[in-house]
PDB file of N, CA and C in Angstrom:
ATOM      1  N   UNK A   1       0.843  -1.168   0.000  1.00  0.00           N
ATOM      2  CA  UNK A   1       0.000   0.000   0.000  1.00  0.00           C
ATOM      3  C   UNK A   1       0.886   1.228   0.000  1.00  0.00           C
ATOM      4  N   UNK A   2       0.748   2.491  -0.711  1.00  0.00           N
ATOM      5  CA  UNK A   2       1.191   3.338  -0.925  1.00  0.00           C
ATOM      6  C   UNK A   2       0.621   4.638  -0.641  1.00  0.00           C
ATOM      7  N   UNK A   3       1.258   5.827  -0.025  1.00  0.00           N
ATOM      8  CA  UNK A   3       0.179   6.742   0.465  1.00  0.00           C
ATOM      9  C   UNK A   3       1.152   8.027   0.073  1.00  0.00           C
ATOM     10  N   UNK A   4       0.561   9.130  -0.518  1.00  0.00           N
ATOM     11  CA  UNK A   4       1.107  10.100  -0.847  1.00  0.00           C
ATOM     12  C   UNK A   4       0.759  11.460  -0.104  1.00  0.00           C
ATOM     13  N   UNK A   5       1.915  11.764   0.534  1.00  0.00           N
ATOM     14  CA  UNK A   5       1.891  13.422   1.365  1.00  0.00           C
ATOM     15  C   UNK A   5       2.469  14.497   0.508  1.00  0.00           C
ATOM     16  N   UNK A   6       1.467  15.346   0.365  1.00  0.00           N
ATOM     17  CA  UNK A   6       1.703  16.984  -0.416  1.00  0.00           C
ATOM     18  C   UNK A   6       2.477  17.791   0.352  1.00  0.00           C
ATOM     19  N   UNK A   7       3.306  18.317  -0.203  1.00  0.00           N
ATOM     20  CA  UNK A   7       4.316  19.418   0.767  1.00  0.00           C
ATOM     21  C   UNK A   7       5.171  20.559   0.313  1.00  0.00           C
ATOM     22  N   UNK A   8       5.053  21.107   0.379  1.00  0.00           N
ATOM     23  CA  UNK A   8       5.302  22.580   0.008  1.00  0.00           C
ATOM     24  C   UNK A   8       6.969  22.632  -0.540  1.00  0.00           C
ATOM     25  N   UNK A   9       7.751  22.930  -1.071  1.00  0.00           N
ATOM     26  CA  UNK A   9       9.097  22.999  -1.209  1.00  0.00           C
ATOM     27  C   UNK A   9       9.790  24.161  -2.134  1.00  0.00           C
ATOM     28  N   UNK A  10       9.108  25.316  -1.329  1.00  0.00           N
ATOM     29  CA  UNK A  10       9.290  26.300  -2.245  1.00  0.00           C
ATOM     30  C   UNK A  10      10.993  26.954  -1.968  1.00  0.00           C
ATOM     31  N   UNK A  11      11.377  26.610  -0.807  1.00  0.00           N
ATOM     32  CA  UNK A  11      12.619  27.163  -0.444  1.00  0.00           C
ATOM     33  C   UNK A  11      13.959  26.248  -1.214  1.00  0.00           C
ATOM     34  N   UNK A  12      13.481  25.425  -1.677  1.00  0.00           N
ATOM     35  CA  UNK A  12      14.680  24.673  -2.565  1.00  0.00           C
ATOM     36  C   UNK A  12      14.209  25.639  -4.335  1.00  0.00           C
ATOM     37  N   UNK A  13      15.561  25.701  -5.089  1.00  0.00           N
ATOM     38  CA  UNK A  13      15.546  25.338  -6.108  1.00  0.00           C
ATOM     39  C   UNK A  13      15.005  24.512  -7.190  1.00  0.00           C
ATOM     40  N   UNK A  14      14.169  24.582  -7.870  1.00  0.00           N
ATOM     41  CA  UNK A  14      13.737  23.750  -9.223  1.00  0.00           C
ATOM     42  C   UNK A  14      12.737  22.672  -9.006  1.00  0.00           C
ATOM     43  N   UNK A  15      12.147  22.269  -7.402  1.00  0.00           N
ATOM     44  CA  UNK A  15      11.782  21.607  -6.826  1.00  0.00           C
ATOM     45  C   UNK A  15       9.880  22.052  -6.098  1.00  0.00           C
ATOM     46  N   UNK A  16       9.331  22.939  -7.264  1.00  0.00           N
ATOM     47  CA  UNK A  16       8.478  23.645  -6.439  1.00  0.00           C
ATOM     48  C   UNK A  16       7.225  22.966  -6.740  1.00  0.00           C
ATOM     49  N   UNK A  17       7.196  22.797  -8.072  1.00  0.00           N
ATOM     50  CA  UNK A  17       5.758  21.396  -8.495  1.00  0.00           C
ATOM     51  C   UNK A  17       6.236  20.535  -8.240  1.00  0.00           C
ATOM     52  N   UNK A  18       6.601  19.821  -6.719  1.00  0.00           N
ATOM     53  CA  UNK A  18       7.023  18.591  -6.074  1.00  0.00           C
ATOM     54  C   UNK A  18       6.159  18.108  -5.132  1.00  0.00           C
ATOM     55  N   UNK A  19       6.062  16.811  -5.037  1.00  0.00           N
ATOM     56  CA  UNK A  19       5.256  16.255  -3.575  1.00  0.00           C
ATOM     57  C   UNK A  19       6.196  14.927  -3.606  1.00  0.00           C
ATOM     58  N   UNK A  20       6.109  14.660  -2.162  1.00  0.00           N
ATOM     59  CA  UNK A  20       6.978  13.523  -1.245  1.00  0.00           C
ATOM     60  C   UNK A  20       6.338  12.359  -1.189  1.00  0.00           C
ATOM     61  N   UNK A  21       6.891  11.279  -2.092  1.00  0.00           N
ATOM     62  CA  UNK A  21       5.734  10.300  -2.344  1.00  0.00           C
ATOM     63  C   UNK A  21       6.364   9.108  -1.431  1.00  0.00           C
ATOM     64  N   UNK A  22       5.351   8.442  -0.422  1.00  0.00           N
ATOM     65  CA  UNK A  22       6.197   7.692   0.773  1.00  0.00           C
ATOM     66  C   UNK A  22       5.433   6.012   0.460  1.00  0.00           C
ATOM     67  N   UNK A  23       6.169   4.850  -0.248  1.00  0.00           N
ATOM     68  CA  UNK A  23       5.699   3.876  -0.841  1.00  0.00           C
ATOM     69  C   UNK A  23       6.619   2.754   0.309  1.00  0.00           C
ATOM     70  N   UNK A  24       5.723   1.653   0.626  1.00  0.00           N
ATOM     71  CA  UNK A  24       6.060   0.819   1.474  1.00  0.00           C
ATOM     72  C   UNK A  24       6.712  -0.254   0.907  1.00  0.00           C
ATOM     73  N   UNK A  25       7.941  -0.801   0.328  1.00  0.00           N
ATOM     74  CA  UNK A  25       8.497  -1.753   0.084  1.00  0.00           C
ATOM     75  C   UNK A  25       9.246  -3.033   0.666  1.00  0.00           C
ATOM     76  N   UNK A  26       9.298  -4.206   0.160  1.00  0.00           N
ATOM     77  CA  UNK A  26       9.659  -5.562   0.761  1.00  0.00           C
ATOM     78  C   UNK A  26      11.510  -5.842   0.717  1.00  0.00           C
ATOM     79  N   UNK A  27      12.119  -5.799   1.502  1.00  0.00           N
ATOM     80  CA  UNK A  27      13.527  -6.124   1.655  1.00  0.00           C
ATOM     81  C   UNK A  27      13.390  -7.488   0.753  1.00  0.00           C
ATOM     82  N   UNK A  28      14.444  -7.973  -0.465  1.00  0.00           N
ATOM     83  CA  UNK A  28      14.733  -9.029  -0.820  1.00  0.00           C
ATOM     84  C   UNK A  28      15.090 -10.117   0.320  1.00  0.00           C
ATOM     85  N   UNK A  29      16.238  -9.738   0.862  1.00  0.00           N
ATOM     86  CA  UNK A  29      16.740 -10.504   1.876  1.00  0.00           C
ATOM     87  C   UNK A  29      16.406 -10.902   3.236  1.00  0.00           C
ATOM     88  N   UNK A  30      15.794 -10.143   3.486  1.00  0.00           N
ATOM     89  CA  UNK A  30      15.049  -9.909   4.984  1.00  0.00           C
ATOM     90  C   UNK A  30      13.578 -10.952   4.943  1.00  0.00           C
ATOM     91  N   UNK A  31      13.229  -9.695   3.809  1.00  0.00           N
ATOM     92  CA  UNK A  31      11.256  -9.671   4.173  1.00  0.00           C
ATOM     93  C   UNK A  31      10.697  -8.828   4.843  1.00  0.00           C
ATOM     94  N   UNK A  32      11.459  -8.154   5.459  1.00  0.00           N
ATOM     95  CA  UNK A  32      11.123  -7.118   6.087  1.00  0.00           C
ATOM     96  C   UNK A  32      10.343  -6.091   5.460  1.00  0.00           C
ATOM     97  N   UNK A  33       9.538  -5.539   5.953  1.00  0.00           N
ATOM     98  CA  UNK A  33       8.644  -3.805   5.461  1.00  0.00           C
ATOM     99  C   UNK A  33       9.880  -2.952   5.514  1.00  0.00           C
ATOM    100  N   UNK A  34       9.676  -1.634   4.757  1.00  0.00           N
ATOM    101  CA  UNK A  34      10.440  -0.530   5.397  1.00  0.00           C
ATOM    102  C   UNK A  34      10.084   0.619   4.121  1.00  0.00           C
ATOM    103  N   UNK A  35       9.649   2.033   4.668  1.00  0.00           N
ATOM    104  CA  UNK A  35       9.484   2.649   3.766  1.00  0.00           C
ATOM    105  C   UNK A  35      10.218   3.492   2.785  1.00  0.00           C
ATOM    106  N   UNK A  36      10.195   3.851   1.601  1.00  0.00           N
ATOM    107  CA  UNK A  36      10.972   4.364   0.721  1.00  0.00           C
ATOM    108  C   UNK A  36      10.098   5.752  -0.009  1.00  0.00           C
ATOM    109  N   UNK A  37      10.896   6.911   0.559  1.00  0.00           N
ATOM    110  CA  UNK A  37      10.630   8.444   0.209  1.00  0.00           C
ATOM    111  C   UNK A  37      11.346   8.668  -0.493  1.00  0.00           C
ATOM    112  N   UNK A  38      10.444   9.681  -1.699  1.00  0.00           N
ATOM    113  CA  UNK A  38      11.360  10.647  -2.832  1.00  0.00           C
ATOM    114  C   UNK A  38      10.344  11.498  -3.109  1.00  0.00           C
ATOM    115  N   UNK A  39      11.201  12.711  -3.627  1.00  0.00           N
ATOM    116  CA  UNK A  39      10.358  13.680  -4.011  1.00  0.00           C
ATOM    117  C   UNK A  39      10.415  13.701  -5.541  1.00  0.00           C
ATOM    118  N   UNK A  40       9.232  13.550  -5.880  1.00  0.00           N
ATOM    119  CA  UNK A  40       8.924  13.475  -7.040  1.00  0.00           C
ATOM    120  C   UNK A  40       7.759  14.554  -8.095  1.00  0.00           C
ATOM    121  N   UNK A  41       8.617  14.997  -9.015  1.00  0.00           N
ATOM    122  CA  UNK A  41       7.530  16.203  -9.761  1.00  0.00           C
ATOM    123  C   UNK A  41       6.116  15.923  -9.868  1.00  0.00           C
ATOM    124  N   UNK A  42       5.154  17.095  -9.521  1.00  0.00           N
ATOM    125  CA  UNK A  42       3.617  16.315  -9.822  1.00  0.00           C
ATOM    126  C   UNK A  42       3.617  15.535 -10.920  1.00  0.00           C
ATOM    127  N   UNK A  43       3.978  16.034 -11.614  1.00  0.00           N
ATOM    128  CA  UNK A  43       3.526  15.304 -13.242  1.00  0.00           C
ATOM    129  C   UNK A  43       3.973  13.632 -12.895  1.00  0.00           C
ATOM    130  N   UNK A  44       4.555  13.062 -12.798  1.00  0.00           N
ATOM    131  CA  UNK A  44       5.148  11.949 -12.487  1.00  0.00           C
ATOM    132  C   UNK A  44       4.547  10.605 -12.161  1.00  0.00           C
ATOM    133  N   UNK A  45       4.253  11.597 -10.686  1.00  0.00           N
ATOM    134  CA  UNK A  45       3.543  10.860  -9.496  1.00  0.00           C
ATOM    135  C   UNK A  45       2.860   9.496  -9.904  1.00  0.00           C
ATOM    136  N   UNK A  46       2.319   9.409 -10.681  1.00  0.00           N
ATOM    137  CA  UNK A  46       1.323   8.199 -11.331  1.00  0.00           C
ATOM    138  C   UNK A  46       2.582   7.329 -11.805  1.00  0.00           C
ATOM    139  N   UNK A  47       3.393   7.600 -12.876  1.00  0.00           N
ATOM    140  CA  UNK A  47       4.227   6.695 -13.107  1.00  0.00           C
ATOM    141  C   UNK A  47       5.321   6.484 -11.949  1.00  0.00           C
ATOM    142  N   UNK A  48       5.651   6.753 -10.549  1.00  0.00           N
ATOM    143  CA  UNK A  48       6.165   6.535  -9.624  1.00  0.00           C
ATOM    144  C   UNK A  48       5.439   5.299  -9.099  1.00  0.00           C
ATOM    145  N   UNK A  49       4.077   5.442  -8.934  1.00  0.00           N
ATOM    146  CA  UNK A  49       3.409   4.606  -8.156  1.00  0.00           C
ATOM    147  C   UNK A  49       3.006   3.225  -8.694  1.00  0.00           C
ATOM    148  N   UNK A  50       2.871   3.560 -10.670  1.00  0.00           N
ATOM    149  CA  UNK A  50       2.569   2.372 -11.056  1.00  0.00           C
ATOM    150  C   UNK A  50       3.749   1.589 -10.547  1.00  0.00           C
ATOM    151  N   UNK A  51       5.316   2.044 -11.168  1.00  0.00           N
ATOM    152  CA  UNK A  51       6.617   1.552 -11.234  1.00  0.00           C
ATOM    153  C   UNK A  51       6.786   0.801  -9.961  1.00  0.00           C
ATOM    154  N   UNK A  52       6.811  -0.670 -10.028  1.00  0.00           N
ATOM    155  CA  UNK A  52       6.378  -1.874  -8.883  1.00  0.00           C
ATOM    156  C   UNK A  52       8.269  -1.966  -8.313  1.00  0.00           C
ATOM    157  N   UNK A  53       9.167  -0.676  -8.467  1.00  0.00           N
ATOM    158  CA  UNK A  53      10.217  -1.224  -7.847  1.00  0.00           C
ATOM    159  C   UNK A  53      10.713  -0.718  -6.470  1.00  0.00           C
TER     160      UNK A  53
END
């Protein structure tokens, strides 16, 4: 399951149509949960979330 937080990032550089997309992924080795953040341009966002890696 994947859940996306909107967030402002106007004080960086080049980064201002951005949101912080926070996707829950499976350790190969483990099995373990653990989550994986990036900030990613709006436009994107959809192909971030399809992208199963």
């Amino acid at each position: 399951m994947a859940k996306k937080a909107v967030a402002s990032f106007s004080g960086e550089k080049g980064v201002k149509n951005s949101v912080k997309c926070i996707r829950l992924v499976r350790s190969p080795r483990t099995g373990a949960y653990a989550f994986k953040e990036e900030i990613v341009p709006t436009n994107q966002v959809q192909e971030y979330f399809a992208d199963k890696k």
